[in-house]
Protein backbone atom coordinates (compact mmCIF):
# COMPACT_ATOMS: atom_id res chain seq x y z
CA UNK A 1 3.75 -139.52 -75.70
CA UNK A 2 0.00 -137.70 -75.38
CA UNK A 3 -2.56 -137.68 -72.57
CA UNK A 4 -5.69 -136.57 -72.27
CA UNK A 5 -6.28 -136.19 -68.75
CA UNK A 6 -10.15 -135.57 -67.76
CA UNK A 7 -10.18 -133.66 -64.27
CA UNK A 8 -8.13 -130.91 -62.90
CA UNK A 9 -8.38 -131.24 -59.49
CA UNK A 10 -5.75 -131.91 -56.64
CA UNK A 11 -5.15 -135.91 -58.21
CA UNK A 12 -5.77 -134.43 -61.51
CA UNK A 13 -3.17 -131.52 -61.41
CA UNK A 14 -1.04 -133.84 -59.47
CA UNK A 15 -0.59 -136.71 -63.03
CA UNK A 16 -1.17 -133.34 -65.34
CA UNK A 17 2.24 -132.19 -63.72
CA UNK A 18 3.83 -135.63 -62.95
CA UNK A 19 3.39 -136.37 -67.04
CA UNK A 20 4.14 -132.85 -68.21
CA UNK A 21 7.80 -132.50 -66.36
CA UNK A 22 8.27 -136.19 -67.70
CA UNK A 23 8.67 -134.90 -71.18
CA UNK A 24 5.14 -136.10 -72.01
CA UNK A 25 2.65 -133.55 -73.92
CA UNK A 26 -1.14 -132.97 -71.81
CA UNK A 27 -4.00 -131.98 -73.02
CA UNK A 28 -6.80 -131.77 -69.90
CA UNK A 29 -10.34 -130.82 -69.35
CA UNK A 30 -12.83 -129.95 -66.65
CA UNK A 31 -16.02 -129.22 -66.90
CA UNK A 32 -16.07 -127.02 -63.30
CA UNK A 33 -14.42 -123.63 -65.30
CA UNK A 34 -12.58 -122.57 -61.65
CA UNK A 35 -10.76 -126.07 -60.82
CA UNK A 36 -9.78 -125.61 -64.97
CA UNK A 37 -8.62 -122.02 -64.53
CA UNK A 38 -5.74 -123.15 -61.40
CA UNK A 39 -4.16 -125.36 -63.35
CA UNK A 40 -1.31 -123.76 -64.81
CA UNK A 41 -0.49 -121.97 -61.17
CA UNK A 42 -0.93 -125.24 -59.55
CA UNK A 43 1.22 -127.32 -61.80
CA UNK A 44 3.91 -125.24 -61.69
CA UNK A 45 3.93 -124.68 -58.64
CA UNK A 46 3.92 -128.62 -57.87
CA UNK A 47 6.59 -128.50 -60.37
CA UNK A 48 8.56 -126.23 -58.49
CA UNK A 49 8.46 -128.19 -55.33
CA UNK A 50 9.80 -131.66 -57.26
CA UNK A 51 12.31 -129.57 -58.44
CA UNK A 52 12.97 -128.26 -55.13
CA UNK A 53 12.64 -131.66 -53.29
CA UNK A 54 14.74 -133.89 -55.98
CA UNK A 55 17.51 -130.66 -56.40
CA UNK A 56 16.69 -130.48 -59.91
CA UNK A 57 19.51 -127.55 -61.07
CA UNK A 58 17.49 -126.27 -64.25
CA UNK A 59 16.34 -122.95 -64.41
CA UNK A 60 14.08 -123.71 -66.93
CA UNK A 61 12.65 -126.90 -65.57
CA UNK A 62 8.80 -125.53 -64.48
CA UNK A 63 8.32 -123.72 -67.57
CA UNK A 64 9.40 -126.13 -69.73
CA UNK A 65 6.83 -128.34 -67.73
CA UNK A 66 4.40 -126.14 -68.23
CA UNK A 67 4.76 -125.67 -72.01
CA UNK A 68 3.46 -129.11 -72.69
CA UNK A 69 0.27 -128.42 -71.16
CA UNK A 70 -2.99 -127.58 -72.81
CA UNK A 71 -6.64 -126.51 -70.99
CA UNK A 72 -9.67 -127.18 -72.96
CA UNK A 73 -13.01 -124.72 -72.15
CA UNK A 74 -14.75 -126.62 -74.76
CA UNK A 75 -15.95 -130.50 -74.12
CA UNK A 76 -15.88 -131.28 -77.73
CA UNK A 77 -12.31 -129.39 -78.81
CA UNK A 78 -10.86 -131.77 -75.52
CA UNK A 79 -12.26 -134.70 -77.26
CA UNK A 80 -10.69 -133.62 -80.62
CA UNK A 81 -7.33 -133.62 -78.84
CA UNK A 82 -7.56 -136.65 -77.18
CA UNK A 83 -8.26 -138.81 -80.32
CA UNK A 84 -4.80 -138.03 -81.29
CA UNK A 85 -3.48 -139.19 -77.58
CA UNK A 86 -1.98 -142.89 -76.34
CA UNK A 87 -3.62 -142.56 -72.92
CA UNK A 88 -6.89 -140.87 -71.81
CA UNK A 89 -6.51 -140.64 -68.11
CA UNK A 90 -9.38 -140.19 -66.09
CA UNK A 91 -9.09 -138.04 -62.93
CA UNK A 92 -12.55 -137.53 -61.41
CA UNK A 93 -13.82 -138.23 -58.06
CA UNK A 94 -15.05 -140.97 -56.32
CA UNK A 95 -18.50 -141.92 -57.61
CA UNK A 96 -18.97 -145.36 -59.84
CA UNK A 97 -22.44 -143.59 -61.63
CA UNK A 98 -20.88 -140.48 -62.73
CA UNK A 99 -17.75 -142.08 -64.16
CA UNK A 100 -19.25 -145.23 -65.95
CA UNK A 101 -21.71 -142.30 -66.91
CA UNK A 102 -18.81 -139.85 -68.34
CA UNK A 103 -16.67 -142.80 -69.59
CA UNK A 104 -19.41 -144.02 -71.73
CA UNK A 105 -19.81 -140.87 -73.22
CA UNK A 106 -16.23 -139.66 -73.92
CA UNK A 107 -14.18 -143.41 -74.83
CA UNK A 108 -16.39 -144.54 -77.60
CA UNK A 109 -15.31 -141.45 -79.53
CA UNK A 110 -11.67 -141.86 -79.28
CA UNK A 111 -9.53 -144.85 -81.63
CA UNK A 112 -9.12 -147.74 -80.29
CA UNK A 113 -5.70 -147.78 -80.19
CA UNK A 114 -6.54 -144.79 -76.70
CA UNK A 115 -5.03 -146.61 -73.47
CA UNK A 116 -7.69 -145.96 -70.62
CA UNK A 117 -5.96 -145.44 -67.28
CA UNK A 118 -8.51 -144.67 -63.86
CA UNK A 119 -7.19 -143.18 -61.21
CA UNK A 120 -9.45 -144.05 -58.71
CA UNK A 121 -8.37 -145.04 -55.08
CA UNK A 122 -11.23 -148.04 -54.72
CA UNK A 123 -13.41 -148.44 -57.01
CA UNK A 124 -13.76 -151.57 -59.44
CA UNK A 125 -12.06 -151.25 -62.90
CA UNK A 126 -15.14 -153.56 -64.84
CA UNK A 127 -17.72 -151.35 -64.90
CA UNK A 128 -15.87 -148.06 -66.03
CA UNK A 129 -14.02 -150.77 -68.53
CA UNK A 130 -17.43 -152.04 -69.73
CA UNK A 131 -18.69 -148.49 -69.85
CA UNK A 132 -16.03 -147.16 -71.98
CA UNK A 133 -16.50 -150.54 -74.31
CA UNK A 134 -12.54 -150.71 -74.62
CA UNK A 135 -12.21 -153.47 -71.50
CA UNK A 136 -8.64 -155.26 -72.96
CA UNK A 137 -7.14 -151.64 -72.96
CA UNK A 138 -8.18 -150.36 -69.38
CA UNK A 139 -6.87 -150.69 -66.19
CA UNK A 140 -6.13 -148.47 -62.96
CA UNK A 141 -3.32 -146.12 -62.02
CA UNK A 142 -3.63 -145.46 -58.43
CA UNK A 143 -1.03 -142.19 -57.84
CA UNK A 144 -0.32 -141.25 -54.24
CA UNK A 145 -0.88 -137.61 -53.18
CA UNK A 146 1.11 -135.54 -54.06
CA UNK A 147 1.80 -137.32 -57.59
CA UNK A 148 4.98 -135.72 -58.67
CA UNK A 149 6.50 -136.56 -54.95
CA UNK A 150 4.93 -139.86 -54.62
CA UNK A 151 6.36 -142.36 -56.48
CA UNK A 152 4.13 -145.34 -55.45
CA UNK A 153 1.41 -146.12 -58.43
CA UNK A 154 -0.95 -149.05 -57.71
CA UNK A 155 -1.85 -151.10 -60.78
CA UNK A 156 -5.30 -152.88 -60.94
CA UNK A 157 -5.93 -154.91 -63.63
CA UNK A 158 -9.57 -155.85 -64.52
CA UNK A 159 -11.32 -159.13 -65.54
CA UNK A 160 -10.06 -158.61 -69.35
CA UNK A 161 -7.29 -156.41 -69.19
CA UNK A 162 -4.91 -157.88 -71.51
CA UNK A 163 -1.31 -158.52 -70.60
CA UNK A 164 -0.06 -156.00 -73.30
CA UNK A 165 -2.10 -153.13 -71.32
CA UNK A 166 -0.23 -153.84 -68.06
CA UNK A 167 3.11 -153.85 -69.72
CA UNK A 168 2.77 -150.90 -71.51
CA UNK A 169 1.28 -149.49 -68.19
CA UNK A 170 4.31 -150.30 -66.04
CA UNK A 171 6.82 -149.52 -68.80
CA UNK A 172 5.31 -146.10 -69.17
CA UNK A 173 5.14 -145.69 -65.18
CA UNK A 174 8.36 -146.51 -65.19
CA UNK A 175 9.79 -144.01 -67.98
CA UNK A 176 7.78 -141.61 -65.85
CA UNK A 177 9.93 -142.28 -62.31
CA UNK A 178 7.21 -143.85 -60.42
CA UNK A 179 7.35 -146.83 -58.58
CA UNK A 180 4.32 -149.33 -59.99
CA UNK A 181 3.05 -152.44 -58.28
CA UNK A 182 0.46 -154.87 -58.95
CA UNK A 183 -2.56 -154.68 -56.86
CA UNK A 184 -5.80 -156.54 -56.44
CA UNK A 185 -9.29 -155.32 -57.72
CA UNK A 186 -11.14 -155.69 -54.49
CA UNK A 187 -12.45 -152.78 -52.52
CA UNK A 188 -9.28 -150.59 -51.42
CA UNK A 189 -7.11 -152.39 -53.72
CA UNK A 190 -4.39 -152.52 -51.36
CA UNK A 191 -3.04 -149.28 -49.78
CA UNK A 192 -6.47 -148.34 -48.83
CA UNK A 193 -7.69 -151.37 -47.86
CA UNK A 194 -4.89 -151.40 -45.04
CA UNK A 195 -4.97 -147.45 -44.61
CA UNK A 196 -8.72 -146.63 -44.75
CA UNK A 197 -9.87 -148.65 -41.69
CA UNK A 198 -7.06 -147.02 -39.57
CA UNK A 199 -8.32 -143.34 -40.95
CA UNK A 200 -11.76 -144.30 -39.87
CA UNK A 201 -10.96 -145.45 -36.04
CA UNK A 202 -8.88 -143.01 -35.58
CA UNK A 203 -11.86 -140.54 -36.66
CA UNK A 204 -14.15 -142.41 -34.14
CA UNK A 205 -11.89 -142.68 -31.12
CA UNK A 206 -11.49 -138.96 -31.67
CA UNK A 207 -15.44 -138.90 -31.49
CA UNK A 208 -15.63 -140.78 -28.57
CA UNK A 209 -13.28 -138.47 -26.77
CA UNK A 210 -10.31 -141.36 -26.49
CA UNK A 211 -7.91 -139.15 -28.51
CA UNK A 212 -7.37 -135.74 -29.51
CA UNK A 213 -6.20 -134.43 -32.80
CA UNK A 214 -2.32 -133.53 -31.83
CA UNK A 215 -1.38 -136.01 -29.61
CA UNK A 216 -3.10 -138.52 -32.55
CA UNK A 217 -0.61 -137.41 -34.87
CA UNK A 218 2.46 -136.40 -32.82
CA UNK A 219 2.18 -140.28 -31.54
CA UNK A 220 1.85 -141.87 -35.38
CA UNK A 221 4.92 -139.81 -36.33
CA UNK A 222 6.97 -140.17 -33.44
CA UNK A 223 6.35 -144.03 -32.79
CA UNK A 224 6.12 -145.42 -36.44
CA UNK A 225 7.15 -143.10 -38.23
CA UNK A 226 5.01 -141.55 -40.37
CA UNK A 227 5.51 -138.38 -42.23
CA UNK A 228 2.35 -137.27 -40.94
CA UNK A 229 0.01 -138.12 -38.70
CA UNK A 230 -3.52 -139.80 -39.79
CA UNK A 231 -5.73 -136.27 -38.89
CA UNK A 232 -3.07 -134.49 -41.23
CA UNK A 233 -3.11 -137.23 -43.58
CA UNK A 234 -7.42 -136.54 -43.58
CA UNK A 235 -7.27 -132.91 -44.26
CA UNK A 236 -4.81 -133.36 -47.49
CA UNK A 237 -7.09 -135.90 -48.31
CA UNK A 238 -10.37 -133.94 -47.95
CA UNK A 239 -13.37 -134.86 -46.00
CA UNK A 240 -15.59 -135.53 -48.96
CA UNK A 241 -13.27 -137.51 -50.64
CA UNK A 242 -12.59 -139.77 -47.15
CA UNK A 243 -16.52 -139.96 -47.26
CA UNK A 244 -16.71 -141.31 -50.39
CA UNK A 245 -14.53 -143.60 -50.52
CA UNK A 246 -15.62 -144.80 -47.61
CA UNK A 247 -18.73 -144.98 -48.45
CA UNK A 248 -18.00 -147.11 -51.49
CA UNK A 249 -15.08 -149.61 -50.11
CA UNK A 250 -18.52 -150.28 -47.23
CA UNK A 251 -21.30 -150.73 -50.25
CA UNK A 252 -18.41 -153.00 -51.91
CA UNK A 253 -17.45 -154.92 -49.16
CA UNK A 254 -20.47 -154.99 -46.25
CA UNK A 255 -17.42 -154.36 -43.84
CA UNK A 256 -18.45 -152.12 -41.09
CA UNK A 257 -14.75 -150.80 -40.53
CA UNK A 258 -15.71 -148.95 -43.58
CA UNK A 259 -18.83 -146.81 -42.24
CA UNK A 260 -17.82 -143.37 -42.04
CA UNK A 261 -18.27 -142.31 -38.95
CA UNK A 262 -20.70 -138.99 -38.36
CA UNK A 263 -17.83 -136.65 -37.16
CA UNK A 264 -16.72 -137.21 -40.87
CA UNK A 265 -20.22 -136.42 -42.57
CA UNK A 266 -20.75 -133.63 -40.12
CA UNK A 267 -17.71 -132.04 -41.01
CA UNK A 268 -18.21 -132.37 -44.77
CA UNK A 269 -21.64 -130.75 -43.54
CA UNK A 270 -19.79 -127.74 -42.45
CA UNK A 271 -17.43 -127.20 -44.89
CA UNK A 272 -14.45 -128.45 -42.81
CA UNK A 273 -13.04 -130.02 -46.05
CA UNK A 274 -9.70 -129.97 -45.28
CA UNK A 275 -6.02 -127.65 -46.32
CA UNK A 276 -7.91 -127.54 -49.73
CA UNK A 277 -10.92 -125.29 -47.54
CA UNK A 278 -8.33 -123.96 -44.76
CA UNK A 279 -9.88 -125.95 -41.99
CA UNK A 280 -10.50 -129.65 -40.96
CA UNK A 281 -9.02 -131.64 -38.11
CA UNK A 282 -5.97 -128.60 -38.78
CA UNK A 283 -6.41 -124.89 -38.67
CA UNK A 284 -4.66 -123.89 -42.37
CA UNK A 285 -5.03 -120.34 -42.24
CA UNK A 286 -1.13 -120.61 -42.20
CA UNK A 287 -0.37 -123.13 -44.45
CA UNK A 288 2.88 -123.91 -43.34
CA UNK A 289 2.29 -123.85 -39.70
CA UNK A 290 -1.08 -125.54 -39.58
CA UNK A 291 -2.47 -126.13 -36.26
CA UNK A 292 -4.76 -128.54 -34.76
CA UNK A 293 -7.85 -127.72 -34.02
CA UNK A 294 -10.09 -128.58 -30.36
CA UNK A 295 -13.09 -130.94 -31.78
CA UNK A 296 -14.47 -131.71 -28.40
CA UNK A 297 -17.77 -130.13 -30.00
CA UNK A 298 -17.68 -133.81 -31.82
CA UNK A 299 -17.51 -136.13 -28.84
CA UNK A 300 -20.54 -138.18 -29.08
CA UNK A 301 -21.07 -139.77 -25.65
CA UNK A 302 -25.45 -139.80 -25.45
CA UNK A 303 -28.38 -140.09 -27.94
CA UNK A 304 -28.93 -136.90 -27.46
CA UNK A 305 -25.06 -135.66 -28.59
CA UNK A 306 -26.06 -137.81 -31.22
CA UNK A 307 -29.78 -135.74 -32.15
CA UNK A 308 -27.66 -132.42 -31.85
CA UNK A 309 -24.99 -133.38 -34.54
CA UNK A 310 -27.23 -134.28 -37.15
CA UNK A 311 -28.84 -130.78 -36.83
């Protein structure tokens, strides 16, 4: 099978690899030339770290991966190759404008026949589906990060998304080793309408000086379990991407959960993106001993810690 995937970022490389090591043949674009240029070091090395993980015994395994995957510099050859594909994937980031905006511009030029798969993590499915004028053949593909080591996919149907779209969507999930399920088109679907909120207090109870960064996440991992805490589980994310989404699930649904709370823009602010920038709520200059940074600087406890942090 053939995808065009359109994005190369960390969710981008993430499905470029997943798809590539699956036997399928890639063909992905970006229009920001330095995000384009890491993917063929990025993919294999994700590829190398499945293989790792899952004890894959082939020596040829990541370049083999690798050989199915073709960069585009130029918009229009991308577009060429992608008529000839049976999904167009589309990996960019959070903003409903932009991608009805880019969708409408790159679908109508590609058969009919061209599956369109989203992969965003909240937004609705109609109005890129309406945008892209192909609304019976699109639907979202939610992949966790990392997508080669994730295996959960969230499927969001929209209004008219017919039911031969979401079989061939699971059936080709499932060729692919991931782990599909049906979720509902509502703000957060429903991983991150469960996860998001919890993100977001834990952000402000750090910013009210109830919590700090290590015991936060030692205490999540220890006591339920997860892999990592939630301030670990923000960094991988990225700051601007939390802020978006955010952002959007609080436009969407009025909730004020969802209101990102000013530690979070005033970090984006500062470039304290995340592992992806080498700081956040972690310290990543080593990135395999990353260690958690003192954000008392953030506590917001008058109006006037309030005035100073939007300087």
């Amino acid at each position: 099978m053939k995808f065009a995937i359109l994005g190369t970022g960390i969710m981008g490389r993430g499905w470029i690899t997943q798809c590539s090591m699956t036997g399928h043949e890639v063909h992905c674009f970006d229009a920001n030339s330095e995000s384009l240029s890491g993917v063929a070091a990025g993919c294999e090395k994700l590829a190398a770290s499945v293989a790792k993980k899952f004890k894959i015994d082939d020596p040829d395994f990541v370049t083999r991966a690798a050989s199915r995957i073709t960069t585009y510099q130029d918009k229009e050859a991308f577009i060429a190759a992608a008529k000839n594909c049976d999904v167009f994937l589309e990996v960019i980031f959070e903003d409903l404008k932009l991608k009805c905006k880019v969708l409408a511009e790159y679908l109508p030029q590609l058969p009919e026949k061209v599956f369109f798969w989203s992969n965003t993590s909240s937004l609705d499915i109609n109005p890129m589906a309406e945008a892209g004028g192909r609304p019976e053949r699109s639907i979202i593909t939610h992949g966790m990060n990392p997508v080669p080591l994730m295996p959960g996919v969230e499927v969001v149907p929209g209004e008219k998304t017919s039911a031969q779209t979401v079989a061939f969507t699971r059936q080709t999930l499932l060729d692919m080793k991931k782990a599909p399920f049906l979720a509902p088109n509502i703000p957060g679907f429903w991983v991150n309408r469960l996860l998001v909120p919890q993100m977001l207090d834990a952000v402000r109870l750090l910013e009210q000086g109830k919590i700090k960064v290590e015991d936060g996440d030692i205490g999540l991992n220890t006591s339920l379990g997860h892999p990592q805490g939630t301030f670990k589980l923000h960094d991988f994310v990225t700051a601007p991407t939390m802020l978006r989404v955010a952002l959007q699930m609080y436009q969407a649904s009025n909730d004020p959960r969802m209101y990102p709370p000013l530690t979070l823009m005033r970090m984006v602010k500062n470039g304290e993106l995340g592992a992806s920038s080498g700081k956040g709520f972690y310290d990543w200059s080593d990135p395999r001993n990353p260690k958690a940074r003192d954000l008392s600087h953030y506590v917001i406890s008058t109006a006037e810690d309030i005035i100073d942090q939007l300087k």
